[in-house]
N, C-alpha and C. Protein backbone atom coordinates (compact mmCIF):
# COMPACT_ATOMS: atom_id res chain seq x y z
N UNK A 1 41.17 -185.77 -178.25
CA UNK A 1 41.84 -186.48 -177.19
C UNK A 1 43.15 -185.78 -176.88
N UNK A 2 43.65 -185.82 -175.84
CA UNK A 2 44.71 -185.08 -175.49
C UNK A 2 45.60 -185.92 -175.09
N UNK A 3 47.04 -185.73 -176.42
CA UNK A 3 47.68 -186.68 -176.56
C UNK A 3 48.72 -186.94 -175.56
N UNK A 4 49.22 -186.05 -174.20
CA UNK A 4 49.62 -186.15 -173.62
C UNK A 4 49.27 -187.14 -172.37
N UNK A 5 47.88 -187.28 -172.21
CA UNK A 5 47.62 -188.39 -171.57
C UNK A 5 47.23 -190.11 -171.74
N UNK A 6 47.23 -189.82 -173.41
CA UNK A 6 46.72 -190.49 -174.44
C UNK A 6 47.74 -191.98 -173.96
N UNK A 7 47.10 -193.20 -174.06
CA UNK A 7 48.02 -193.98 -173.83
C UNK A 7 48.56 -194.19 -175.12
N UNK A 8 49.65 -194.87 -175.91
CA UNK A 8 49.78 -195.18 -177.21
C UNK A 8 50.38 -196.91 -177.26
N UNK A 9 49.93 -197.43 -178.38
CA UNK A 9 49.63 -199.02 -178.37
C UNK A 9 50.97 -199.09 -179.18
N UNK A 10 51.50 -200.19 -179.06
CA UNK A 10 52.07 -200.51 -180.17
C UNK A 10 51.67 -201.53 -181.34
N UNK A 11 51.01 -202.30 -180.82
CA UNK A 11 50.57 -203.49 -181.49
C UNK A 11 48.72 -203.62 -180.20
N UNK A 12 48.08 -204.56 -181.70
CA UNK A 12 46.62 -204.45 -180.74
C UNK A 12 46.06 -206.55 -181.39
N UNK A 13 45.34 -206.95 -180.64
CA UNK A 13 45.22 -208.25 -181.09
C UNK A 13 43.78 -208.42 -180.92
N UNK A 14 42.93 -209.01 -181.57
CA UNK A 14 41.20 -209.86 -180.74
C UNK A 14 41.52 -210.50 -179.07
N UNK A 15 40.19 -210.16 -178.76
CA UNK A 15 40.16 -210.34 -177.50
C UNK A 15 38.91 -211.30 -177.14
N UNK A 16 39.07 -212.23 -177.96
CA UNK A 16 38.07 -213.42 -177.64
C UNK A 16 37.53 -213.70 -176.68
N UNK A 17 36.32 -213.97 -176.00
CA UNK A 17 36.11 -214.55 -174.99
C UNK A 17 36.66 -213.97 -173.64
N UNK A 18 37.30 -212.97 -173.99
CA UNK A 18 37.76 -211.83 -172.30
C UNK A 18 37.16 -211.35 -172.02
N UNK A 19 36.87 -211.21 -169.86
CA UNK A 19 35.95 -210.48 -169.93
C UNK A 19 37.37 -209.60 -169.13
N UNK A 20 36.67 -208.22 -168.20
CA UNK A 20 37.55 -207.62 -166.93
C UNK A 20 36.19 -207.77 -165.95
N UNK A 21 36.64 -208.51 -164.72
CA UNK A 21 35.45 -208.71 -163.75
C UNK A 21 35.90 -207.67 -162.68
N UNK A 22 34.68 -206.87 -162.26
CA UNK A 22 35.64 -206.27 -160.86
C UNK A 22 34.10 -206.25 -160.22
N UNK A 23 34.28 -205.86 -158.83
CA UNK A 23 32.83 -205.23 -157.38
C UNK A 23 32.84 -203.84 -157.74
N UNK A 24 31.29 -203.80 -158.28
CA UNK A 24 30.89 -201.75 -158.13
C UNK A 24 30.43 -201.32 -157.08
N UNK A 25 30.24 -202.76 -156.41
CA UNK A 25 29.34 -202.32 -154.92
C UNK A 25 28.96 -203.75 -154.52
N UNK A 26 28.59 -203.70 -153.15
CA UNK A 26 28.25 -204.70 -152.46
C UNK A 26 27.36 -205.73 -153.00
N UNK A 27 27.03 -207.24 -152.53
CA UNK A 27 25.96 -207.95 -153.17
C UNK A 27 25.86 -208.57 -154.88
N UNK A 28 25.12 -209.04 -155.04
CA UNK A 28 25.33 -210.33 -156.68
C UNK A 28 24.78 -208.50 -157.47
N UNK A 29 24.41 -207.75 -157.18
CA UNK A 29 24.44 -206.56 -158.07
C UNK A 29 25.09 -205.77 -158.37
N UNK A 30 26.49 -205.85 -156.97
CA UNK A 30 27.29 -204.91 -157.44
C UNK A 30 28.81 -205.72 -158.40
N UNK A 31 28.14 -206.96 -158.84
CA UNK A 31 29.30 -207.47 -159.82
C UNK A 31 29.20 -206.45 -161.33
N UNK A 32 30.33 -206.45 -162.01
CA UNK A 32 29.93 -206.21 -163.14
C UNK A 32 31.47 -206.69 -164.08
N UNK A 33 30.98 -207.34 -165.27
CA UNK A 33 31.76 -207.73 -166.32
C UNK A 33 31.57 -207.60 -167.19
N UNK A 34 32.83 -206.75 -167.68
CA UNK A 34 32.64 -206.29 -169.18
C UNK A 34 33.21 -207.35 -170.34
N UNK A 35 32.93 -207.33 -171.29
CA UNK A 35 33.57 -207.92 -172.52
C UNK A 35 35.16 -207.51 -172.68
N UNK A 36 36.00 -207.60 -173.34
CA UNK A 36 37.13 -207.45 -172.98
C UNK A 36 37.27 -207.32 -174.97
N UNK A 37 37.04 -206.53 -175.65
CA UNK A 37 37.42 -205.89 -176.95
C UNK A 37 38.63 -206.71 -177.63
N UNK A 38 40.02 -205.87 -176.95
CA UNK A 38 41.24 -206.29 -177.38
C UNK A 38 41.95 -205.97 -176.59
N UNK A 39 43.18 -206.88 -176.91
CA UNK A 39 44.18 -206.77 -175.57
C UNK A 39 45.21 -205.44 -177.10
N UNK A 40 46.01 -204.91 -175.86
CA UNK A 40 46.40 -204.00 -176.40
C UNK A 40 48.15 -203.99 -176.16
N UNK A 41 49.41 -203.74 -176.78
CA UNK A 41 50.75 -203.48 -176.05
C UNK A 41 50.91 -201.82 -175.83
N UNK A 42 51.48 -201.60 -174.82
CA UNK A 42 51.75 -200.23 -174.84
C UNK A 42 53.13 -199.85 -175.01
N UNK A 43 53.51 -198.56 -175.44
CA UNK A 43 54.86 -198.63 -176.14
C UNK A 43 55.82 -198.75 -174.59
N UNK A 44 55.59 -198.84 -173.60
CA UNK A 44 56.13 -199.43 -172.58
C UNK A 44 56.25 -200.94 -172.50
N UNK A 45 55.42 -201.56 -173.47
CA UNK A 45 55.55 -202.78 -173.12
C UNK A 45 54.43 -203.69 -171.96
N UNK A 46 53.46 -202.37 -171.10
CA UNK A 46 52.54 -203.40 -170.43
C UNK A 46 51.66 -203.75 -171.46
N UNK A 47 50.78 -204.79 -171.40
CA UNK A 47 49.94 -205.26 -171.73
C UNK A 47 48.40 -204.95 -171.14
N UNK A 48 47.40 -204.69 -171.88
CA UNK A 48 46.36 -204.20 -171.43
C UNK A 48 45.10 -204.64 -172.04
N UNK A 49 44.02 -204.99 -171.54
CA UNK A 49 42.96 -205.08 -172.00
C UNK A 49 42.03 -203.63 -172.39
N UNK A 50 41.51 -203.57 -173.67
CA UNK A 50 40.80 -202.69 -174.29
C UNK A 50 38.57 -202.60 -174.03
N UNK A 51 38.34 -202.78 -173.21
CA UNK A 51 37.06 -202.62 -173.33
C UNK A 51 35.79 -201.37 -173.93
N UNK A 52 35.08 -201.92 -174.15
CA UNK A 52 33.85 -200.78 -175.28
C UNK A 52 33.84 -199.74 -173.39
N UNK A 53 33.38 -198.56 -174.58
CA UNK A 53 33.19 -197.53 -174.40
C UNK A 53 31.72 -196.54 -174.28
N UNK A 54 30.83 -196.23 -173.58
CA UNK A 54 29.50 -195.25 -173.59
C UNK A 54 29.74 -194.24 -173.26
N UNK A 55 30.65 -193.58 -172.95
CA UNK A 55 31.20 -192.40 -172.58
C UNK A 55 30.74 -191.24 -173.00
N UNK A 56 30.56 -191.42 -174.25
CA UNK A 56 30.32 -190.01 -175.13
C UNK A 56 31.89 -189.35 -175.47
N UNK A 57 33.16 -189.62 -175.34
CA UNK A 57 34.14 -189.81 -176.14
C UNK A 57 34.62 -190.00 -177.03
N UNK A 58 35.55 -189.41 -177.41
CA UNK A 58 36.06 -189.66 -179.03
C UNK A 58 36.74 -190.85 -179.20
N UNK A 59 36.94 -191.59 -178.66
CA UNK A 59 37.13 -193.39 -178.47
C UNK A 59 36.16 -194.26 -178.37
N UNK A 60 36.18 -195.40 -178.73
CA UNK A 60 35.37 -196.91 -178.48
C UNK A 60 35.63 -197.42 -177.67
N UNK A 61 37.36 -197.44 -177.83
CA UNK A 61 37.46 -198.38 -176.53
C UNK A 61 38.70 -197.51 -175.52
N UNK A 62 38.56 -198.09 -174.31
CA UNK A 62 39.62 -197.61 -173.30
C UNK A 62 39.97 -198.90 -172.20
N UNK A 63 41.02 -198.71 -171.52
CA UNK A 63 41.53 -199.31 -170.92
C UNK A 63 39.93 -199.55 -169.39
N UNK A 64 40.01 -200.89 -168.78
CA UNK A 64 39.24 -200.53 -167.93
C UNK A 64 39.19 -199.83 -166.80
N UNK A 65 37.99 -199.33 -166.28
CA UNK A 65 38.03 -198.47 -165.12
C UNK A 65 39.49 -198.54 -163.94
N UNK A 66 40.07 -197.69 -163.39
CA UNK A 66 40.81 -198.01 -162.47
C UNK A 66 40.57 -198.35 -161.26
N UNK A 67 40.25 -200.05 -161.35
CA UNK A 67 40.03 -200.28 -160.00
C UNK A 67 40.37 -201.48 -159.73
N UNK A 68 40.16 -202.38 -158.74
CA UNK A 68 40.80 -204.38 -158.44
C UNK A 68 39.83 -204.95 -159.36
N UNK A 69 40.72 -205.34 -160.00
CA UNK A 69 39.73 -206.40 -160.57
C UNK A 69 40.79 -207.38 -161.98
N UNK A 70 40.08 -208.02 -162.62
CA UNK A 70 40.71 -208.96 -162.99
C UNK A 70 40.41 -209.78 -164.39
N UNK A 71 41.23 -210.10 -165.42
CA UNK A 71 41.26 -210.74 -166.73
C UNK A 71 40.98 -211.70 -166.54
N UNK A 72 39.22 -212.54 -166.75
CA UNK A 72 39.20 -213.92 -166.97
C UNK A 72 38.36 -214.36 -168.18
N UNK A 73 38.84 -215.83 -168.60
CA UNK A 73 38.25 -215.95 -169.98
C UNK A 73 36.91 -216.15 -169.66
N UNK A 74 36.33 -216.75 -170.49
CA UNK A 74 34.78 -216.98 -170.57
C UNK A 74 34.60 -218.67 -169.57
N UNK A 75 35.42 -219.69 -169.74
CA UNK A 75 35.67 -220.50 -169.15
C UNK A 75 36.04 -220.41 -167.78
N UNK A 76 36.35 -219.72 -167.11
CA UNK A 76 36.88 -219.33 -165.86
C UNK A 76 35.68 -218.48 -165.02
N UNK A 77 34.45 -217.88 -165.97
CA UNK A 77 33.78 -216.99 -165.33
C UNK A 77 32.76 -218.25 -164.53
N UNK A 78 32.50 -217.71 -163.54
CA UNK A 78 31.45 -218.39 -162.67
C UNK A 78 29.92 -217.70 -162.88
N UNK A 79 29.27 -218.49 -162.80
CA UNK A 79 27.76 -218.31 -163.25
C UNK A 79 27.27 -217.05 -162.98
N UNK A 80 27.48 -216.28 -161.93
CA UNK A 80 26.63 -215.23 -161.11
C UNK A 80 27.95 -213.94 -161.85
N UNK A 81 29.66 -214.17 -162.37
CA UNK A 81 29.76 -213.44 -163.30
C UNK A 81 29.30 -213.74 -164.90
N UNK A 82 28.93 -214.52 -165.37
CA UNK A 82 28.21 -214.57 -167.06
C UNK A 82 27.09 -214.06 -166.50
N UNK A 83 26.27 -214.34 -165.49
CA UNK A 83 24.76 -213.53 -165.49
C UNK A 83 25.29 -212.46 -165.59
N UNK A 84 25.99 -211.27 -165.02
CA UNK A 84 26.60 -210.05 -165.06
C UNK A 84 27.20 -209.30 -166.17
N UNK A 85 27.03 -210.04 -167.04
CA UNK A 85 28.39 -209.61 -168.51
C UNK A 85 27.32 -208.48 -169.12
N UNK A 86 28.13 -207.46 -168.94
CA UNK A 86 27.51 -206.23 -169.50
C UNK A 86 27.29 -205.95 -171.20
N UNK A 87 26.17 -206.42 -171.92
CA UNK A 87 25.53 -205.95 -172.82
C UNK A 87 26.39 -204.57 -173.69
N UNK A 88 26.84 -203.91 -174.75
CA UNK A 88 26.92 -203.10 -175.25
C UNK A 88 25.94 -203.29 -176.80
């Protein structure tokens, strides 16, 4: 990993019941929600969610994709996102 782009944590916690929901594409197919690993601090101080990884990378987990989307618990997800919750 190349530590210059490397984010670095300061502290890391369980991430119960989080998912990150975002649109990959149009229609109830292009939802997708991931599990949400661990929330993470960064030595800046943001706060971040940690999700699994298929990459083929020397990590498990990484921050999620960069795109709109959004931290909700399992209680908050609406039916057509829990049908969507991506399997690892």
């Amino acid at each position: 990993m190349n530590d210059m782009t490397s984010p670095r944590y300061q502290s890391i916690s369980a991430a119960t019941d989080w998912f990150f929901v975002f649109r990959s594409g149009p229609g109830p197919d292009g939802l997708t929600v991931w599990p949400v690993a661990m929330w993470a601090v960064t030595t800046e101080g943001k706060a971040v969610g940690l999700v699994g990884t298929t990459d083929g990378l020397d990590r498990l987990v990484q921050p999620p994709p960069n795109t709109k989307g959004q931290y909700k618990h399992f209680r908050q997800l609406t039916e057509p996102e829990q049908n969507s919750i991506r399997k690892f």
